[in-house]
PDB file of N, CA and C in Angstrom:
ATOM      1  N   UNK A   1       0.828  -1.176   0.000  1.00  0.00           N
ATOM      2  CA  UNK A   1       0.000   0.000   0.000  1.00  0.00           C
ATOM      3  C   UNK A   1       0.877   1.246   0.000  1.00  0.00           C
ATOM      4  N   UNK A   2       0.218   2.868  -0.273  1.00  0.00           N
ATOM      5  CA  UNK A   2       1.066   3.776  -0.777  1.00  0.00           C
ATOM      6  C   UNK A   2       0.712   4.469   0.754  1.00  0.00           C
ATOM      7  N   UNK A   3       1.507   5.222   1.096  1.00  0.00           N
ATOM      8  CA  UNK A   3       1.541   6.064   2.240  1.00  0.00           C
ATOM      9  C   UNK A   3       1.986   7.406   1.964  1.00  0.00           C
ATOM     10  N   UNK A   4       1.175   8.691   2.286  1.00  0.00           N
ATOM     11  CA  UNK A   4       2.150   9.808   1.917  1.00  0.00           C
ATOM     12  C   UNK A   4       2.212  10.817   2.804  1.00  0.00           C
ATOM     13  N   UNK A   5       2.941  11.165   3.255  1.00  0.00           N
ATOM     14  CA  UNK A   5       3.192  12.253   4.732  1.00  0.00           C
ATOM     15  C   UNK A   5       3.599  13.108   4.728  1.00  0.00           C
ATOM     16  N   UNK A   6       2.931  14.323   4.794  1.00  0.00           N
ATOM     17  CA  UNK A   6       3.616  15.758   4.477  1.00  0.00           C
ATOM     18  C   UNK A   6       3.982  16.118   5.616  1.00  0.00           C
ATOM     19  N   UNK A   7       4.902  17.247   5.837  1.00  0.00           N
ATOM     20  CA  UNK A   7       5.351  17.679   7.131  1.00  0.00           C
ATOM     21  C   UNK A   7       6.160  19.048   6.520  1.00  0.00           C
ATOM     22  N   UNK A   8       5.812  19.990   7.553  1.00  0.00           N
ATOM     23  CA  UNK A   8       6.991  21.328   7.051  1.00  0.00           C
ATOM     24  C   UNK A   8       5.566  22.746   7.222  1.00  0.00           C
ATOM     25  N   UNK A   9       4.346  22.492   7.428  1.00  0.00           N
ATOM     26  CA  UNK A   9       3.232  23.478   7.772  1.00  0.00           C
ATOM     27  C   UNK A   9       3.760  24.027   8.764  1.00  0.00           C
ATOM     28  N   UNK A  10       3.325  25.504   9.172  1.00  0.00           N
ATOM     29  CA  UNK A  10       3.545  26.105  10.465  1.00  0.00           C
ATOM     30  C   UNK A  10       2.899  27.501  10.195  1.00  0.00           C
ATOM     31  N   UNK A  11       2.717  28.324  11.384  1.00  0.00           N
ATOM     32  CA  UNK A  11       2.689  29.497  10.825  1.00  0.00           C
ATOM     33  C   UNK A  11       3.539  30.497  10.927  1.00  0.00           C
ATOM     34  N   UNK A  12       3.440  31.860   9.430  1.00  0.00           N
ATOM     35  CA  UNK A  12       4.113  32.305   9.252  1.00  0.00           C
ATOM     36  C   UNK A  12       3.693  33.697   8.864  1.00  0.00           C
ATOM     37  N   UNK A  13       4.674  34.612   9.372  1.00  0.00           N
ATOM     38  CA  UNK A  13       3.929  35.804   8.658  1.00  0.00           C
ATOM     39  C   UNK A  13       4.315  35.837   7.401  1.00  0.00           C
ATOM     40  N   UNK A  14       3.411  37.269   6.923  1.00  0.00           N
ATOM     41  CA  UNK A  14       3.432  37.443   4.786  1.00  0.00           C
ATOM     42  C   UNK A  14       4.571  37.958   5.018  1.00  0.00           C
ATOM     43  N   UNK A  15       4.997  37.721   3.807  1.00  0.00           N
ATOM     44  CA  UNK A  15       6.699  37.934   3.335  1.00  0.00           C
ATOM     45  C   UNK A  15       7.296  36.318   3.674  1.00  0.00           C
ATOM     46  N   UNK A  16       7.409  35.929   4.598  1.00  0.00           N
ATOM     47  CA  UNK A  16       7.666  34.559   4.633  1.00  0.00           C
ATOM     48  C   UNK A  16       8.144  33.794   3.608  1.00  0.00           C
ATOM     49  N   UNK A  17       8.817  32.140   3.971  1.00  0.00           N
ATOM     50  CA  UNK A  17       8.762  31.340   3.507  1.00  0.00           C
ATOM     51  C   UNK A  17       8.654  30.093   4.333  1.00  0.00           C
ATOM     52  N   UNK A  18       8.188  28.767   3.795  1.00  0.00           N
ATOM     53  CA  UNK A  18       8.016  27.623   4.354  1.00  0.00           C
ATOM     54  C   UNK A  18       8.652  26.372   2.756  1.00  0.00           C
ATOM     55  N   UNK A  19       8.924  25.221   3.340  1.00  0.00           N
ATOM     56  CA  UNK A  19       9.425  24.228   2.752  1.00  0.00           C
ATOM     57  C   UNK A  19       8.490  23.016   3.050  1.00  0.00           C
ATOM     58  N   UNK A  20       7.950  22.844   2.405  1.00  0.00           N
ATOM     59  CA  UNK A  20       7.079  21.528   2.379  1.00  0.00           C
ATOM     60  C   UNK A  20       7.349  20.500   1.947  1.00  0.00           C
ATOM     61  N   UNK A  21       6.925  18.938   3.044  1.00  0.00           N
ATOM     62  CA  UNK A  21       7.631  17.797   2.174  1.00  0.00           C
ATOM     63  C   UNK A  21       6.490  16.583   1.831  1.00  0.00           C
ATOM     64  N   UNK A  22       6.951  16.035   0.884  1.00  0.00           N
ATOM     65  CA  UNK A  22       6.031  14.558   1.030  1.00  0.00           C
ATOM     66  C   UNK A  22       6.890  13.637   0.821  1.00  0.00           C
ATOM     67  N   UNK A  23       6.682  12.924   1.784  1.00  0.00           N
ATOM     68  CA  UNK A  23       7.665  11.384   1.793  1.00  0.00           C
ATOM     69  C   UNK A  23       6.173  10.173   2.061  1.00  0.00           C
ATOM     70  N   UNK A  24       7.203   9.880   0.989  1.00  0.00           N
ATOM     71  CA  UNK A  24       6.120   8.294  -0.272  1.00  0.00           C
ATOM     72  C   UNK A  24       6.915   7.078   0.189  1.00  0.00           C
ATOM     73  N   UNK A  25       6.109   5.826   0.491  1.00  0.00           N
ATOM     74  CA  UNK A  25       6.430   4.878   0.692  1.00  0.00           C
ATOM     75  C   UNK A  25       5.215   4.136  -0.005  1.00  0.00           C
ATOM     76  N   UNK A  26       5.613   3.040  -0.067  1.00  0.00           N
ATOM     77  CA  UNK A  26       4.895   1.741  -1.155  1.00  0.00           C
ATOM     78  C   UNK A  26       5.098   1.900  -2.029  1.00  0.00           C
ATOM     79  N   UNK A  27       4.419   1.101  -3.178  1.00  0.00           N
ATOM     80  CA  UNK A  27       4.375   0.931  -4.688  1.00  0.00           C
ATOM     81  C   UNK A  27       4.215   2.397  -5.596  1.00  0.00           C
ATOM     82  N   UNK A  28       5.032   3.154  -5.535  1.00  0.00           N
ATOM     83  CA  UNK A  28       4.517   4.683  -6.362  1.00  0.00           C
ATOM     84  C   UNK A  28       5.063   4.624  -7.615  1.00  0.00           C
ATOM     85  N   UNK A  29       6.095   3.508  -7.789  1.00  0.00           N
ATOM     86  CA  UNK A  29       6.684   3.212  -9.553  1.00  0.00           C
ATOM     87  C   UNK A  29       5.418   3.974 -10.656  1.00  0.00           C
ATOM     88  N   UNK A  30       4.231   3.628 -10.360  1.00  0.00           N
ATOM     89  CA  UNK A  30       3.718   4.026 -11.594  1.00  0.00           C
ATOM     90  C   UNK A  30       3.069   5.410 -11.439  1.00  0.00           C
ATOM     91  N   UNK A  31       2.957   5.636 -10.594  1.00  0.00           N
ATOM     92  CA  UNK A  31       2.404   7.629 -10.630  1.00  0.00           C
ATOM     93  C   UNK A  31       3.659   8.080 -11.235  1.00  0.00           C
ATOM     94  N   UNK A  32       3.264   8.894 -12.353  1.00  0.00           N
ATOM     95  CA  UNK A  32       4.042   9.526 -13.018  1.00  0.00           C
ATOM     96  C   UNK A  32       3.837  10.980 -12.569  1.00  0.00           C
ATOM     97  N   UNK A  33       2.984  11.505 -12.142  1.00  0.00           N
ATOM     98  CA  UNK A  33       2.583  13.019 -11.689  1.00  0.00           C
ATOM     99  C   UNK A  33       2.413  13.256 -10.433  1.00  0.00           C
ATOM    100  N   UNK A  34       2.800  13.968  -9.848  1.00  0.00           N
ATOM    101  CA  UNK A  34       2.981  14.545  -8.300  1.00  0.00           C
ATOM    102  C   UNK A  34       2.335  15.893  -8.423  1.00  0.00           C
ATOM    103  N   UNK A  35       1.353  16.270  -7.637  1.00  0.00           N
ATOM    104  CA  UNK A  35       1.282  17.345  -7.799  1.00  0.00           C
ATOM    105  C   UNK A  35       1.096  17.544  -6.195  1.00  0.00           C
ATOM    106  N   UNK A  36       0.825  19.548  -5.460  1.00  0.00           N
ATOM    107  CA  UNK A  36       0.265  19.605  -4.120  1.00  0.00           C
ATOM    108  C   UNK A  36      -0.913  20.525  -4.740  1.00  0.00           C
ATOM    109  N   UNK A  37      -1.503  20.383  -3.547  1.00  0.00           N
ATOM    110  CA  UNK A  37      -3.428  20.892  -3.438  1.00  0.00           C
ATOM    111  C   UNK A  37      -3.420  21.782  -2.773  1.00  0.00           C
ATOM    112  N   UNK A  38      -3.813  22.767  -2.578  1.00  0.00           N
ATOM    113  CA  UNK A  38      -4.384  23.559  -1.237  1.00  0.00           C
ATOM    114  C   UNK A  38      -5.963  23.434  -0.912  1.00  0.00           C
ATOM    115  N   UNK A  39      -6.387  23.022   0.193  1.00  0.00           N
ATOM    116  CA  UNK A  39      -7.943  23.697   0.154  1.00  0.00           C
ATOM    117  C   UNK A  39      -7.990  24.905   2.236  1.00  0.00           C
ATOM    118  N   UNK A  40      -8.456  25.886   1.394  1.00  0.00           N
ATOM    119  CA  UNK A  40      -8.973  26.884   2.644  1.00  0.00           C
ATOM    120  C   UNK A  40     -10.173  26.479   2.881  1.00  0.00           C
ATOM    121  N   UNK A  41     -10.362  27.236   4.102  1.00  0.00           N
ATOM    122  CA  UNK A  41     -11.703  26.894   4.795  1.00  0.00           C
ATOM    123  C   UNK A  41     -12.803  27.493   4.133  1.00  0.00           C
ATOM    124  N   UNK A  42     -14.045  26.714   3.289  1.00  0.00           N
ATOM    125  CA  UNK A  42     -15.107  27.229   2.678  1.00  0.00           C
ATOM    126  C   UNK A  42     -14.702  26.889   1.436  1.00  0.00           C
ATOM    127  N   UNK A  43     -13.793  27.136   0.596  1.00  0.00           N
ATOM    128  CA  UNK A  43     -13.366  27.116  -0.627  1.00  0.00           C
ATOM    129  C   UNK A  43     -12.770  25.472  -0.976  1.00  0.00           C
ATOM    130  N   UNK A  44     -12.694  25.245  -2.521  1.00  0.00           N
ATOM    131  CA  UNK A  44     -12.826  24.398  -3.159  1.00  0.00           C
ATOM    132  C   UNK A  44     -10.751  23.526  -3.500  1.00  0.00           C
ATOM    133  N   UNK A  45     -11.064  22.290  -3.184  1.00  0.00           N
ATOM    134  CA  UNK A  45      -9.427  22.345  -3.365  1.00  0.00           C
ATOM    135  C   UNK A  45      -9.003  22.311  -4.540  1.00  0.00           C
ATOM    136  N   UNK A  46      -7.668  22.810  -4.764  1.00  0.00           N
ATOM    137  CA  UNK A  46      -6.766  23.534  -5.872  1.00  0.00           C
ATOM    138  C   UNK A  46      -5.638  22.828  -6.223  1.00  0.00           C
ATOM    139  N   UNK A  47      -5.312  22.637  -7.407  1.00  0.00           N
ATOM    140  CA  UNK A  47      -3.809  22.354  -7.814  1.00  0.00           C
ATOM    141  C   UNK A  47      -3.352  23.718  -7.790  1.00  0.00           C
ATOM    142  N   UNK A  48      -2.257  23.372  -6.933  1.00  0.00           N
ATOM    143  CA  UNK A  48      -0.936  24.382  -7.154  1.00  0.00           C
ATOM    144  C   UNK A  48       0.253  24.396  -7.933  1.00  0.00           C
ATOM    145  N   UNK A  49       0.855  23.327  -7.472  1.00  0.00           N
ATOM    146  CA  UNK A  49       1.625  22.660  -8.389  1.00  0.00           C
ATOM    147  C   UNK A  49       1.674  21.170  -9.338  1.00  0.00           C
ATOM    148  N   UNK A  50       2.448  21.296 -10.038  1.00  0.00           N
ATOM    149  CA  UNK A  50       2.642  19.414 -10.587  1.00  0.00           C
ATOM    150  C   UNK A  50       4.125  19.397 -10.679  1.00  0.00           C
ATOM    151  N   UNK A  51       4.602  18.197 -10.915  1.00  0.00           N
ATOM    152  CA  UNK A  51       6.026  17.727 -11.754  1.00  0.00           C
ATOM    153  C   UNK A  51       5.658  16.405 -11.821  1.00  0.00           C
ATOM    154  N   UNK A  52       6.018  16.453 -13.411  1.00  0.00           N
ATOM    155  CA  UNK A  52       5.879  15.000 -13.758  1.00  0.00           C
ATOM    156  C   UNK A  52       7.250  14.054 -13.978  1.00  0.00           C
ATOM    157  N   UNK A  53       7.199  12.536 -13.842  1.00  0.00           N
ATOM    158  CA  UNK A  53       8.358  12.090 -13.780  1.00  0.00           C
ATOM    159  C   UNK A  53       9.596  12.405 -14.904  1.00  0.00           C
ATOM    160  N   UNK A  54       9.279  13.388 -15.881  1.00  0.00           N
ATOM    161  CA  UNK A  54      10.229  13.603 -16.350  1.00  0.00           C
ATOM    162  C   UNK A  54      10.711  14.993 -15.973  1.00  0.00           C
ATOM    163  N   UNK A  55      10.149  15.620 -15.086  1.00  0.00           N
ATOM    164  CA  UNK A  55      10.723  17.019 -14.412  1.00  0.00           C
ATOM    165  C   UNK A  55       9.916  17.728 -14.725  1.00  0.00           C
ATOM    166  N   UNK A  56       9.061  17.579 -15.433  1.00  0.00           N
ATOM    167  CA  UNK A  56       8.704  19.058 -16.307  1.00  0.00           C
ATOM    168  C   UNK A  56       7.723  19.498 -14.870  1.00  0.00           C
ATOM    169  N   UNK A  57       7.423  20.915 -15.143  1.00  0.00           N
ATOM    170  CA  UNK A  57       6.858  21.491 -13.291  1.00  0.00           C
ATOM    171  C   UNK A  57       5.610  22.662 -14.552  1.00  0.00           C
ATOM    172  N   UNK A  58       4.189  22.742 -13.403  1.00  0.00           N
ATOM    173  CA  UNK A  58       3.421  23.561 -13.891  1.00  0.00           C
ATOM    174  C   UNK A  58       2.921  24.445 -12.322  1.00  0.00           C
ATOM    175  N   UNK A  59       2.494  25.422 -12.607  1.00  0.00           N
ATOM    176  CA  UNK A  59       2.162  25.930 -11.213  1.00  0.00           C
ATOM    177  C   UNK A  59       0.720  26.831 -11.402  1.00  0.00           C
ATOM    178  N   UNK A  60      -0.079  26.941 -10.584  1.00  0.00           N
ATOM    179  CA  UNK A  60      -1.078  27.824 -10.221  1.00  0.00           C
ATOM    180  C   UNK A  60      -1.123  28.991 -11.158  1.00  0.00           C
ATOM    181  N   UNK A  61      -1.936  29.996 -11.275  1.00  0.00           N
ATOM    182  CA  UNK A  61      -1.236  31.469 -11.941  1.00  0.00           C
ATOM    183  C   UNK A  61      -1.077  32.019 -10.192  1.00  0.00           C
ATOM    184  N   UNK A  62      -1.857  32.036  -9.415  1.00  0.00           N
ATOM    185  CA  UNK A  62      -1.485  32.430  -8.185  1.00  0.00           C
ATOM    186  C   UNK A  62      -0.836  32.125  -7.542  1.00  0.00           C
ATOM    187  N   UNK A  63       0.286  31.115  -7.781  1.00  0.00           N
ATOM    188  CA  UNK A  63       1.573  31.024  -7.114  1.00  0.00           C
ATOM    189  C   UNK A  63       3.041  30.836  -7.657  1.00  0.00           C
ATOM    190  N   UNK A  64       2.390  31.115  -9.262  1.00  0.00           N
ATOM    191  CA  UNK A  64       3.407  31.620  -9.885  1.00  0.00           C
ATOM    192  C   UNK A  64       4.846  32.649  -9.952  1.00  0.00           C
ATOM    193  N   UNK A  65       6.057  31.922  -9.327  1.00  0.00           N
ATOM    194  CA  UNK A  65       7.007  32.538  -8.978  1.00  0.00           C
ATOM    195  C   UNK A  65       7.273  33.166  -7.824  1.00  0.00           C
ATOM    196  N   UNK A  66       6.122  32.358  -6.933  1.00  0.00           N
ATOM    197  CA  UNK A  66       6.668  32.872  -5.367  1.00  0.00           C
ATOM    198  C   UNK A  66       6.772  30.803  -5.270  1.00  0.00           C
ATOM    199  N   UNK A  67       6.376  29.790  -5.706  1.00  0.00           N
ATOM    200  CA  UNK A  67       6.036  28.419  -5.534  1.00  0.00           C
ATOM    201  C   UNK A  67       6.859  27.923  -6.389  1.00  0.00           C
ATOM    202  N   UNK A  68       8.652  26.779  -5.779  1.00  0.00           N
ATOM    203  CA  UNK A  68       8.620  25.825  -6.741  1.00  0.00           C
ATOM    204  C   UNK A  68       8.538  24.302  -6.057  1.00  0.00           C
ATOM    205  N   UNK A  69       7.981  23.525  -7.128  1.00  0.00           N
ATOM    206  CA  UNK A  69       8.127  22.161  -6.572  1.00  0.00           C
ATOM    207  C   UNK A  69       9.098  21.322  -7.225  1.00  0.00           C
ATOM    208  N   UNK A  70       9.423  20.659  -6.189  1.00  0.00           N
ATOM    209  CA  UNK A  70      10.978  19.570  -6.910  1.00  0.00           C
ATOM    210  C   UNK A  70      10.898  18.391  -6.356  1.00  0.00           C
ATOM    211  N   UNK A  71      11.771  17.358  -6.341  1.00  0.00           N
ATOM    212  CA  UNK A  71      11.678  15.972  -6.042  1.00  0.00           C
ATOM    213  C   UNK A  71      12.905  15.943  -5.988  1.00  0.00           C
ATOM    214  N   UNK A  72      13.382  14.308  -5.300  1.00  0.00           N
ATOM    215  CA  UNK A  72      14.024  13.678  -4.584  1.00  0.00           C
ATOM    216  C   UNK A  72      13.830  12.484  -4.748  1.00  0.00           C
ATOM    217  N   UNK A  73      14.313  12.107  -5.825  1.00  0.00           N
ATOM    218  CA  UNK A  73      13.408  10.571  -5.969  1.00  0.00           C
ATOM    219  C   UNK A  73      14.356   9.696  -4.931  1.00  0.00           C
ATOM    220  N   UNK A  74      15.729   9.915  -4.883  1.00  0.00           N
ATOM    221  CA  UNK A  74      16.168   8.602  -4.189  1.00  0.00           C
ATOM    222  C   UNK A  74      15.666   8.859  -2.494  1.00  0.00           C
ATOM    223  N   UNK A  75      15.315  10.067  -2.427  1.00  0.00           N
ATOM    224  CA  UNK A  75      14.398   9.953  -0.815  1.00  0.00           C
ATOM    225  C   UNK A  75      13.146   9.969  -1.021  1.00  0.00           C
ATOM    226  N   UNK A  76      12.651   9.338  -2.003  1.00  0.00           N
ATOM    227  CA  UNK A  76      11.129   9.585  -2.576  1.00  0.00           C
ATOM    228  C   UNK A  76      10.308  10.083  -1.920  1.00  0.00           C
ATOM    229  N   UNK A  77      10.946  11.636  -2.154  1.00  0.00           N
ATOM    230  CA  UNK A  77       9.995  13.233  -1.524  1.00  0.00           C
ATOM    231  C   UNK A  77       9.728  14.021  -2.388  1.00  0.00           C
ATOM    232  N   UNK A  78       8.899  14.745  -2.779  1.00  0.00           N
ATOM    233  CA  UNK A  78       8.623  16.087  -3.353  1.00  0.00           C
ATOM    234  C   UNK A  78       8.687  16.769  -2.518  1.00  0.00           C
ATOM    235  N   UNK A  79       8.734  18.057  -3.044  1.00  0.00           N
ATOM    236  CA  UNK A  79       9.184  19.243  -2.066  1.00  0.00           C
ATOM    237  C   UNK A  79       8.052  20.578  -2.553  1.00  0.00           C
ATOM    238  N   UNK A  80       7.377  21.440  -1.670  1.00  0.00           N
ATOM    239  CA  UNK A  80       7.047  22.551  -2.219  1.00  0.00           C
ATOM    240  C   UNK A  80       7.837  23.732  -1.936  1.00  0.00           C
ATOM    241  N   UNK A  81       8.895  24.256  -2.332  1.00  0.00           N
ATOM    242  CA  UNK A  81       9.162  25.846  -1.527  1.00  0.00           C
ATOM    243  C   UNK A  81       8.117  27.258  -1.809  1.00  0.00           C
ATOM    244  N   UNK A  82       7.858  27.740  -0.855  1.00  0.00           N
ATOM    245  CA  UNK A  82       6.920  28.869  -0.903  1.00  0.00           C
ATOM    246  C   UNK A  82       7.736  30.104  -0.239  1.00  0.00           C
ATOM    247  N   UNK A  83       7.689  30.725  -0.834  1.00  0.00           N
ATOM    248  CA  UNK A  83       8.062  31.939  -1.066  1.00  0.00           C
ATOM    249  C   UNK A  83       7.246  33.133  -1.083  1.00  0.00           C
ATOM    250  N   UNK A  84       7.283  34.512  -0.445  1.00  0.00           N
ATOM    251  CA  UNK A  84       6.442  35.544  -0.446  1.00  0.00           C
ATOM    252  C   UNK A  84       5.302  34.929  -0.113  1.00  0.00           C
ATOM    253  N   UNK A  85       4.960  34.756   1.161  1.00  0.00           N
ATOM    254  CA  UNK A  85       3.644  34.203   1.287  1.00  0.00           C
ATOM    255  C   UNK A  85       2.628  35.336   1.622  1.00  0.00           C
ATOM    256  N   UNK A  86       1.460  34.989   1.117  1.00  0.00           N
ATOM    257  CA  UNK A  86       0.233  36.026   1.589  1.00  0.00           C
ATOM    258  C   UNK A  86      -0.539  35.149   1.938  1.00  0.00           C
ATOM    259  N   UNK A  87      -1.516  36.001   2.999  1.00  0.00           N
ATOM    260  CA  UNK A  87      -2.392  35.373   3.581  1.00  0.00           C
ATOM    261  C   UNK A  87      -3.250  34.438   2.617  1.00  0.00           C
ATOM    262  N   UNK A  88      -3.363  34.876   2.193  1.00  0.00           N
ATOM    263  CA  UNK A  88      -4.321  34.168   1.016  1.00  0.00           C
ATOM    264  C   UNK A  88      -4.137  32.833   0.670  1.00  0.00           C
ATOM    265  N   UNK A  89      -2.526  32.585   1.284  1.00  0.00           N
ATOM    266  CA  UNK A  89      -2.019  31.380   0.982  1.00  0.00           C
ATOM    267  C   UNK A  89      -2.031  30.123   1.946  1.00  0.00           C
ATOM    268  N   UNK A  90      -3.100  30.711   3.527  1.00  0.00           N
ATOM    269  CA  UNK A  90      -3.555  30.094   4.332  1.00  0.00           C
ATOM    270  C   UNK A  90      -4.258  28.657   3.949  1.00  0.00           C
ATOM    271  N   UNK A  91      -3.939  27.632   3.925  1.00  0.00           N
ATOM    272  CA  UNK A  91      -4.717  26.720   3.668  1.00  0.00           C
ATOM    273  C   UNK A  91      -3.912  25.154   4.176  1.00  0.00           C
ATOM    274  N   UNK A  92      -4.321  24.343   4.102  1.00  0.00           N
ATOM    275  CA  UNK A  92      -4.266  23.065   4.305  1.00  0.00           C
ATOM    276  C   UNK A  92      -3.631  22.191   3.310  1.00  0.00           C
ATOM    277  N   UNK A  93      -2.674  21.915   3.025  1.00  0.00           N
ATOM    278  CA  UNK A  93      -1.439  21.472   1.758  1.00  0.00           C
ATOM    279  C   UNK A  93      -1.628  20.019   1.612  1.00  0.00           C
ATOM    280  N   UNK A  94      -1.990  19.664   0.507  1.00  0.00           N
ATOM    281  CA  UNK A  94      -2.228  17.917   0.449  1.00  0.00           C
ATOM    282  C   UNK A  94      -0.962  17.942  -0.525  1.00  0.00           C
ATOM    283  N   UNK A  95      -0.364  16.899  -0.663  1.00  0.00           N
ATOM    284  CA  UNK A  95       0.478  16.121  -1.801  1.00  0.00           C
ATOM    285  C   UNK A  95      -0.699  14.707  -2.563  1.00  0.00           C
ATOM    286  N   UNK A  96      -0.262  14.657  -3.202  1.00  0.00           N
ATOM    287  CA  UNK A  96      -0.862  14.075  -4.485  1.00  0.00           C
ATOM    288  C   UNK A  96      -0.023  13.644  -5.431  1.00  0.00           C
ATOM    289  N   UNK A  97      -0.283  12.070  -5.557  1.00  0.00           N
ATOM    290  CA  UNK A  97       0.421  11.298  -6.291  1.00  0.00           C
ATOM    291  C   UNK A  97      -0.200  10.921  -6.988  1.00  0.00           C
ATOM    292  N   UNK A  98      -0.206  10.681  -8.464  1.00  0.00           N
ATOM    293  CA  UNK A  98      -1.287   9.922  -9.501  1.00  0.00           C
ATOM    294  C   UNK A  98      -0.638   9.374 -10.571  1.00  0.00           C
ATOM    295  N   UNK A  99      -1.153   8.200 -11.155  1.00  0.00           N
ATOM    296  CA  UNK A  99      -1.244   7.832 -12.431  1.00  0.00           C
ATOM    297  C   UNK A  99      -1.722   8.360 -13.492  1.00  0.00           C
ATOM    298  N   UNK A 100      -1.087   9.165 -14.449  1.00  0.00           N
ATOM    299  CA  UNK A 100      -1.631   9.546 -15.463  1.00  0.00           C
ATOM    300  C   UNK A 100      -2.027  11.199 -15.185  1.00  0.00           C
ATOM    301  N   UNK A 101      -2.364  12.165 -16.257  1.00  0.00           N
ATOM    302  CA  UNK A 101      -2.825  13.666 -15.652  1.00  0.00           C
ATOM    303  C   UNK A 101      -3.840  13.546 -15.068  1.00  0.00           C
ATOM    304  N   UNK A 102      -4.667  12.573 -15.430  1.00  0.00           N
ATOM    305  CA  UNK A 102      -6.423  13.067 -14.859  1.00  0.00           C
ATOM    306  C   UNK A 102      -6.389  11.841 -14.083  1.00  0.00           C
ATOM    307  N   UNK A 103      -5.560  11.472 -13.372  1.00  0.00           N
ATOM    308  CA  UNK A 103      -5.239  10.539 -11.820  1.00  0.00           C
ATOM    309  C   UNK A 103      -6.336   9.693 -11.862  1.00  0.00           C
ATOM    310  N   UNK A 104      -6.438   8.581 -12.235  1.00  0.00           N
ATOM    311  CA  UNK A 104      -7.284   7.753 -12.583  1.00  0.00           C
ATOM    312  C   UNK A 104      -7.112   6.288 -11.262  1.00  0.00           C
ATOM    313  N   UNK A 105      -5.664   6.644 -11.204  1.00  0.00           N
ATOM    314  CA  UNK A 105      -5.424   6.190  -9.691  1.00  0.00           C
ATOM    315  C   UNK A 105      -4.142   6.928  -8.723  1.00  0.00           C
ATOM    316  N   UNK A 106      -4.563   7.193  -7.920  1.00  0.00           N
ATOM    317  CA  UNK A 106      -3.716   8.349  -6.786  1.00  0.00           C
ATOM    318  C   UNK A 106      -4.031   8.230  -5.440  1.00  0.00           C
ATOM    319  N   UNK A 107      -3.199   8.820  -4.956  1.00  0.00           N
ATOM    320  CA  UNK A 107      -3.062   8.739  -3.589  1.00  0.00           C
ATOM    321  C   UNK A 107      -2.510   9.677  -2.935  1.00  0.00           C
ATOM    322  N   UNK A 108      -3.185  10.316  -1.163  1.00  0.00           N
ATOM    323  CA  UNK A 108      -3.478  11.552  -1.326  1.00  0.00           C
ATOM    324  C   UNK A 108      -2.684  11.838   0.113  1.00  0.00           C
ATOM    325  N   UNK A 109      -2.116  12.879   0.819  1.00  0.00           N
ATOM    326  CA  UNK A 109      -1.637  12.566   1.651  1.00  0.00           C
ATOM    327  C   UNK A 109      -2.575  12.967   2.760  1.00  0.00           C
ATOM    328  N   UNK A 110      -2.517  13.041   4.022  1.00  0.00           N
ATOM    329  CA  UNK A 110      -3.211  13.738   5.345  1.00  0.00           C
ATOM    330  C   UNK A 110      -3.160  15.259   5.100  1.00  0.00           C
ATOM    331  N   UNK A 111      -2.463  15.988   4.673  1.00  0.00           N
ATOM    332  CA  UNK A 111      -2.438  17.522   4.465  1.00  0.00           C
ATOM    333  C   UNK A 111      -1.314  17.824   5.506  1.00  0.00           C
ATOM    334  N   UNK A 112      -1.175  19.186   5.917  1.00  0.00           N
ATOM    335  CA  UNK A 112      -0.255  20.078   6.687  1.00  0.00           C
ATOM    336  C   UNK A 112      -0.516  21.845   6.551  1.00  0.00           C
ATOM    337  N   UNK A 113      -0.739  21.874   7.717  1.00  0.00           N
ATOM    338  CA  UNK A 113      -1.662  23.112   8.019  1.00  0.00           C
ATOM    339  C   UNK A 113      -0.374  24.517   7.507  1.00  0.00           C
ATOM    340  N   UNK A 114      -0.685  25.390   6.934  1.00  0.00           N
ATOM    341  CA  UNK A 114       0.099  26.703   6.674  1.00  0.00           C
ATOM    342  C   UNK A 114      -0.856  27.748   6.755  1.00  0.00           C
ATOM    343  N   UNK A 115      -0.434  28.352   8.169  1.00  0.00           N
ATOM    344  CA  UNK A 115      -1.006  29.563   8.264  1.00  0.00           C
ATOM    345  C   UNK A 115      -0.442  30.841   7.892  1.00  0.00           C
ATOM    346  N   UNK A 116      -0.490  31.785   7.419  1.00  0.00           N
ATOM    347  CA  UNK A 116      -0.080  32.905   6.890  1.00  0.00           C
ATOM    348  C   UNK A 116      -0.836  34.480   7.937  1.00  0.00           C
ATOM    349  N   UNK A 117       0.013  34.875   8.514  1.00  0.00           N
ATOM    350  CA  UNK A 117      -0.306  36.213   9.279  1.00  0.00           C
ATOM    351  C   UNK A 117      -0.325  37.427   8.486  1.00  0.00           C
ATOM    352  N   UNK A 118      -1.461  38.218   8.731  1.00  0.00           N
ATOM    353  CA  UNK A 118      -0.719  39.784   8.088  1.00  0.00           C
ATOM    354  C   UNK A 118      -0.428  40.663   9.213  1.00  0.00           C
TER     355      UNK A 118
END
């Protein structure tokens, strides 16, 4: 079975940065796409980022160039760095592992809370 555990949430004031991780255990050979989620309270959850197993990286328009995501395959982690944070960027961080773009099979992690102060 796949397991995925983020860790690296905290809070922070705007201007900030935080480092987010997901560390994958089990069978993940075939997810080719990693992406992280945000969902805030009331609102709908979001891709923020992706990288797919050949590197290539897509991001949000709203976290465009304050957000990159990278990997680690031989510690099979993705990483989010966030940068310039605004409140806005308050939310609950899932990692997301899938087969294929439109994740037909994936696996999702517990989340990790990022609070953002103004």
């Amino acid at each position: 079975q796949v397991q995925l555990v983020e860790s690296g949430g905290a809070l922070v004031e705007a201007g900030g940065s935080l480092k987010l991780s997901c560390l994958a255990s089990g069978s993940i050979a075939s997810t080719n796409v990693r992406r992280w989620y945000r969902q805030a309270p009331g609102k709908q959850r979001e891709s923020v980022a992706e990288i797919t197993s050949g590197g290539s990286t897509t991001y949000a328009d709203s976290v465009k160039g304050r957000f990159t995501i990278s990997r680690d395959n031989a510690k099979n982690t993705i990483y989010l760095q966030m940068n310039s944070l605004k409140p806005e960027d308050t939310a609950v961080y899932y990692c997301r592992y899938c087969a294929g773009y439109e994740c037909y099979q994936s696996y999702w992690g517990q989340g990790t809370q990022v609070t953002v102060s103004s």
